[in-house]
C-alpha atoms as a PDB file:
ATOM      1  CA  UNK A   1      24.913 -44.691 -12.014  1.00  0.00           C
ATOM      2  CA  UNK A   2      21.652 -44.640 -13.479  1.00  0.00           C
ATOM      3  CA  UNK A   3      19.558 -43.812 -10.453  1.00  0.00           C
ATOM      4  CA  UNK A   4      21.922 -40.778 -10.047  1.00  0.00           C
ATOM      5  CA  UNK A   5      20.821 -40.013 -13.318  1.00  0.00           C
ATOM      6  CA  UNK A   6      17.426 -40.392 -12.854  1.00  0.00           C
ATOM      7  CA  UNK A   7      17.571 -38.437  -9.709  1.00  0.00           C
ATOM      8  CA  UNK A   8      19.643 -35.399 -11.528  1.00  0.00           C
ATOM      9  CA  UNK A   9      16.304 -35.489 -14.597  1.00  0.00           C
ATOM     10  CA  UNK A  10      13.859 -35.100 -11.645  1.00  0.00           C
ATOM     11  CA  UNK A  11      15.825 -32.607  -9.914  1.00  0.00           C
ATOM     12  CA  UNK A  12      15.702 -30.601 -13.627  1.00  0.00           C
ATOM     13  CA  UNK A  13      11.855 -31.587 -14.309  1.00  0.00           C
ATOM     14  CA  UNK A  14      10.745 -30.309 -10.791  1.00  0.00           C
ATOM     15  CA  UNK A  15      12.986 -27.027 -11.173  1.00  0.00           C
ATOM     16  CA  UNK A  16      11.807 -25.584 -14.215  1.00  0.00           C
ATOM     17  CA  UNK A  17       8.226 -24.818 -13.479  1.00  0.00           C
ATOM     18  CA  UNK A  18       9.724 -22.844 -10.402  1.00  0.00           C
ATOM     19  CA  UNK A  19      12.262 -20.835 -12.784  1.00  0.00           C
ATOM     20  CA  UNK A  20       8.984 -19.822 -14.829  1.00  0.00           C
ATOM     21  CA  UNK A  21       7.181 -18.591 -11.785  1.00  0.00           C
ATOM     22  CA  UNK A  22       9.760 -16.360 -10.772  1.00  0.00           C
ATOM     23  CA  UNK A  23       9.557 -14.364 -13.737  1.00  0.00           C
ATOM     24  CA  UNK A  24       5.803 -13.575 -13.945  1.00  0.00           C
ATOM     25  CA  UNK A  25       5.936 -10.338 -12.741  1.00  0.00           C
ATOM     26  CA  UNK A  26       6.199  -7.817 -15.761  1.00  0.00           C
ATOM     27  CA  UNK A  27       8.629  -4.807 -15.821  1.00  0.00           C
ATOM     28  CA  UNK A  28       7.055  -1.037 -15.833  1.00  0.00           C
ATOM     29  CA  UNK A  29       6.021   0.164 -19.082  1.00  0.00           C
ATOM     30  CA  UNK A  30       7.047   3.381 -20.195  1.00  0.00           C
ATOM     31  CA  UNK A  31       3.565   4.205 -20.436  1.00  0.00           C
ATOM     32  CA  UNK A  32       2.780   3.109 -16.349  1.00  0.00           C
ATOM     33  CA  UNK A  33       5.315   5.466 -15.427  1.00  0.00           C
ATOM     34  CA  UNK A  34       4.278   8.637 -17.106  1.00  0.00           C
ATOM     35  CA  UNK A  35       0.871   7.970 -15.421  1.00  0.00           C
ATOM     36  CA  UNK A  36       2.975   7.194 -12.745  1.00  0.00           C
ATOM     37  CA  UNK A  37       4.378  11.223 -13.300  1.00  0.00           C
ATOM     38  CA  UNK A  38       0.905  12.714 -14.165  1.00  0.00           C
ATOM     39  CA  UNK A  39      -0.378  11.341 -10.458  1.00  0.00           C
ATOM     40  CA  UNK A  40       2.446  12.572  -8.673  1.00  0.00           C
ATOM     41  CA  UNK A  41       2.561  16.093 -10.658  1.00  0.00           C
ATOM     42  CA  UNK A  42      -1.134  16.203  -9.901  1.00  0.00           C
ATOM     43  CA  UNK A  43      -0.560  15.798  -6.117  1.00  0.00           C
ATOM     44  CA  UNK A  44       1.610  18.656  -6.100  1.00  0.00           C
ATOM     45  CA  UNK A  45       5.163  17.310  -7.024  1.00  0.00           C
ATOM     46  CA  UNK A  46       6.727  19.356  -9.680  1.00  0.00           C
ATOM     47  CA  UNK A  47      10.495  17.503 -10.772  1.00  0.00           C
ATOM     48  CA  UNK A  48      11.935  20.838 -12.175  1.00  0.00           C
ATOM     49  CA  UNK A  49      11.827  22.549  -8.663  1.00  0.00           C
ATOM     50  CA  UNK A  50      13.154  20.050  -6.458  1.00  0.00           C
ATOM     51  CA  UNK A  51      16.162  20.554  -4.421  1.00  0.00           C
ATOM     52  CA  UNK A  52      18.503  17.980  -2.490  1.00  0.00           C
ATOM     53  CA  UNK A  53      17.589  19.456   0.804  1.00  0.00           C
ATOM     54  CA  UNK A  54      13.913  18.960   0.137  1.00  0.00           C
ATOM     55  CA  UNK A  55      13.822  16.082  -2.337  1.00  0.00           C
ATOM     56  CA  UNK A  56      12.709  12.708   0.279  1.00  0.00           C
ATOM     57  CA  UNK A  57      10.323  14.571   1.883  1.00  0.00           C
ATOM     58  CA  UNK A  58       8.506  16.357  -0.910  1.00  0.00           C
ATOM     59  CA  UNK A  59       8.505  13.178  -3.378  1.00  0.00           C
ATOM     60  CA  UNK A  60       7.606  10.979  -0.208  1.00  0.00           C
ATOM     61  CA  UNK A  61       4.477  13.772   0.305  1.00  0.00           C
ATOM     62  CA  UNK A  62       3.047  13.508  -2.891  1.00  0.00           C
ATOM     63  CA  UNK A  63       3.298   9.677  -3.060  1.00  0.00           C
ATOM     64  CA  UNK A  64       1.273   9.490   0.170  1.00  0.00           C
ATOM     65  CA  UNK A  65      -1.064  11.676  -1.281  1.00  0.00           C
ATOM     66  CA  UNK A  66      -1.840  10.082  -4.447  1.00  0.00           C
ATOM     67  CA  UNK A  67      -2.013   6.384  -2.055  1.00  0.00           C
ATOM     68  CA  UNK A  68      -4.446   8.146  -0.197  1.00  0.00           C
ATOM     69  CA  UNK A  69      -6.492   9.366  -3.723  1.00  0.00           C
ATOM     70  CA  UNK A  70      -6.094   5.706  -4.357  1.00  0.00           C
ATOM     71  CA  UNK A  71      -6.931   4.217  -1.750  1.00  0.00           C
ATOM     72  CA  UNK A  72     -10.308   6.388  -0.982  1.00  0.00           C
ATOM     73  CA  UNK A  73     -10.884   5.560  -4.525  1.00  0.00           C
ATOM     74  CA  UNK A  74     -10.890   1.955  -4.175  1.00  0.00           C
ATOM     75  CA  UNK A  75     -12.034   1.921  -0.776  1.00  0.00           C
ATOM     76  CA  UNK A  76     -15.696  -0.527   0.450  1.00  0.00           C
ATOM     77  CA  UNK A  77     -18.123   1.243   3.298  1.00  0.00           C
ATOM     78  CA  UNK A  78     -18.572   4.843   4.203  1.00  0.00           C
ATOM     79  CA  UNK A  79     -16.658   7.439   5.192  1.00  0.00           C
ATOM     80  CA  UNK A  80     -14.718   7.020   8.416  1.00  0.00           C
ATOM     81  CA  UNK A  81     -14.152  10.891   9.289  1.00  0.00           C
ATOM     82  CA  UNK A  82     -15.824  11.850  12.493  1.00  0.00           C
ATOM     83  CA  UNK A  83     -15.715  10.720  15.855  1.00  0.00           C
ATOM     84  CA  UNK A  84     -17.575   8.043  18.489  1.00  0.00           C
ATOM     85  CA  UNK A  85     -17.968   7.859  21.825  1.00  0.00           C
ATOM     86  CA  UNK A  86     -18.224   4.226  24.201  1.00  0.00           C
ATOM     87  CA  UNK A  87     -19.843   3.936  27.312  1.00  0.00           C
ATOM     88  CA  UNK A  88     -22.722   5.164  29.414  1.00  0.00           C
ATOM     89  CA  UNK A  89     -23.089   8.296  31.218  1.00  0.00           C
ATOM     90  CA  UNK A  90     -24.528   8.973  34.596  1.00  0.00           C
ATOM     91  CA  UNK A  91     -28.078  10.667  34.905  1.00  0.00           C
ATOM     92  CA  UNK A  92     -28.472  13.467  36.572  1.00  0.00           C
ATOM     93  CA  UNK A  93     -29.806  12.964  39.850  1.00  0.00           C
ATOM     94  CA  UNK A  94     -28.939   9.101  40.253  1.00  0.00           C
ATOM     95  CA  UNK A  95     -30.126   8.339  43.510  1.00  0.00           C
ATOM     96  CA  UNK A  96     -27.597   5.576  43.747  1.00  0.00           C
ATOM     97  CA  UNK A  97     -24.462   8.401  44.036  1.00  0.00           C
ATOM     98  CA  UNK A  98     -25.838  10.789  45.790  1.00  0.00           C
ATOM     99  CA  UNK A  99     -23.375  11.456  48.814  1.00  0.00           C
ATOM    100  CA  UNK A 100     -20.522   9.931  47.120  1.00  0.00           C
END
């Protein structure tokens, strides 16, 4: 009986530091979600206009451009626009093909 109460105390001693790691993420502040808003107005969503037909695909719009705002904001290195070629070309007048 008493090692079945010993093993029920560790059982509660090693569970509560789990309990209190599960809850460490914070809820959304009212203030986190009217910035939240302000981004999403200022990438083009406007709240008062949207319809039912239209409502995914604007909302979804807006909140991949303010990811990409965020994400060029926070991003390391140059820019990656532009283009790049591999390889090596043939000179002209390569002996080597001629006749081929």
């Amino acid at each position: 009986m008493k090692s079945l109460i010993k093993a029920a105390t560790l059982v509660v001693v090693l569970a509560v530091p789990l309990a209190s790691f599960a809850q460490s993420e914070q809820p959304v502040t009212r203030a986190e979600v009217k910035a939240q808003l302000k981004q999403l107005e200022q990438a083009g969503y406007n709240p008062a206009v949207a319809t039912d037909s239209v409502y995914p695909a604007d909302i979804q719009a807006a909140e991949a451009r303010v990811s990409a705002r965020n994400n060029a904001a926070t991003a390391y290195g140059p820019s990656t626009t532009g283009s790049s070629e591999t390889g090596s070309g043939v000179p002209a007048g390569n002996p080597n093909l001629q006749g081929q």
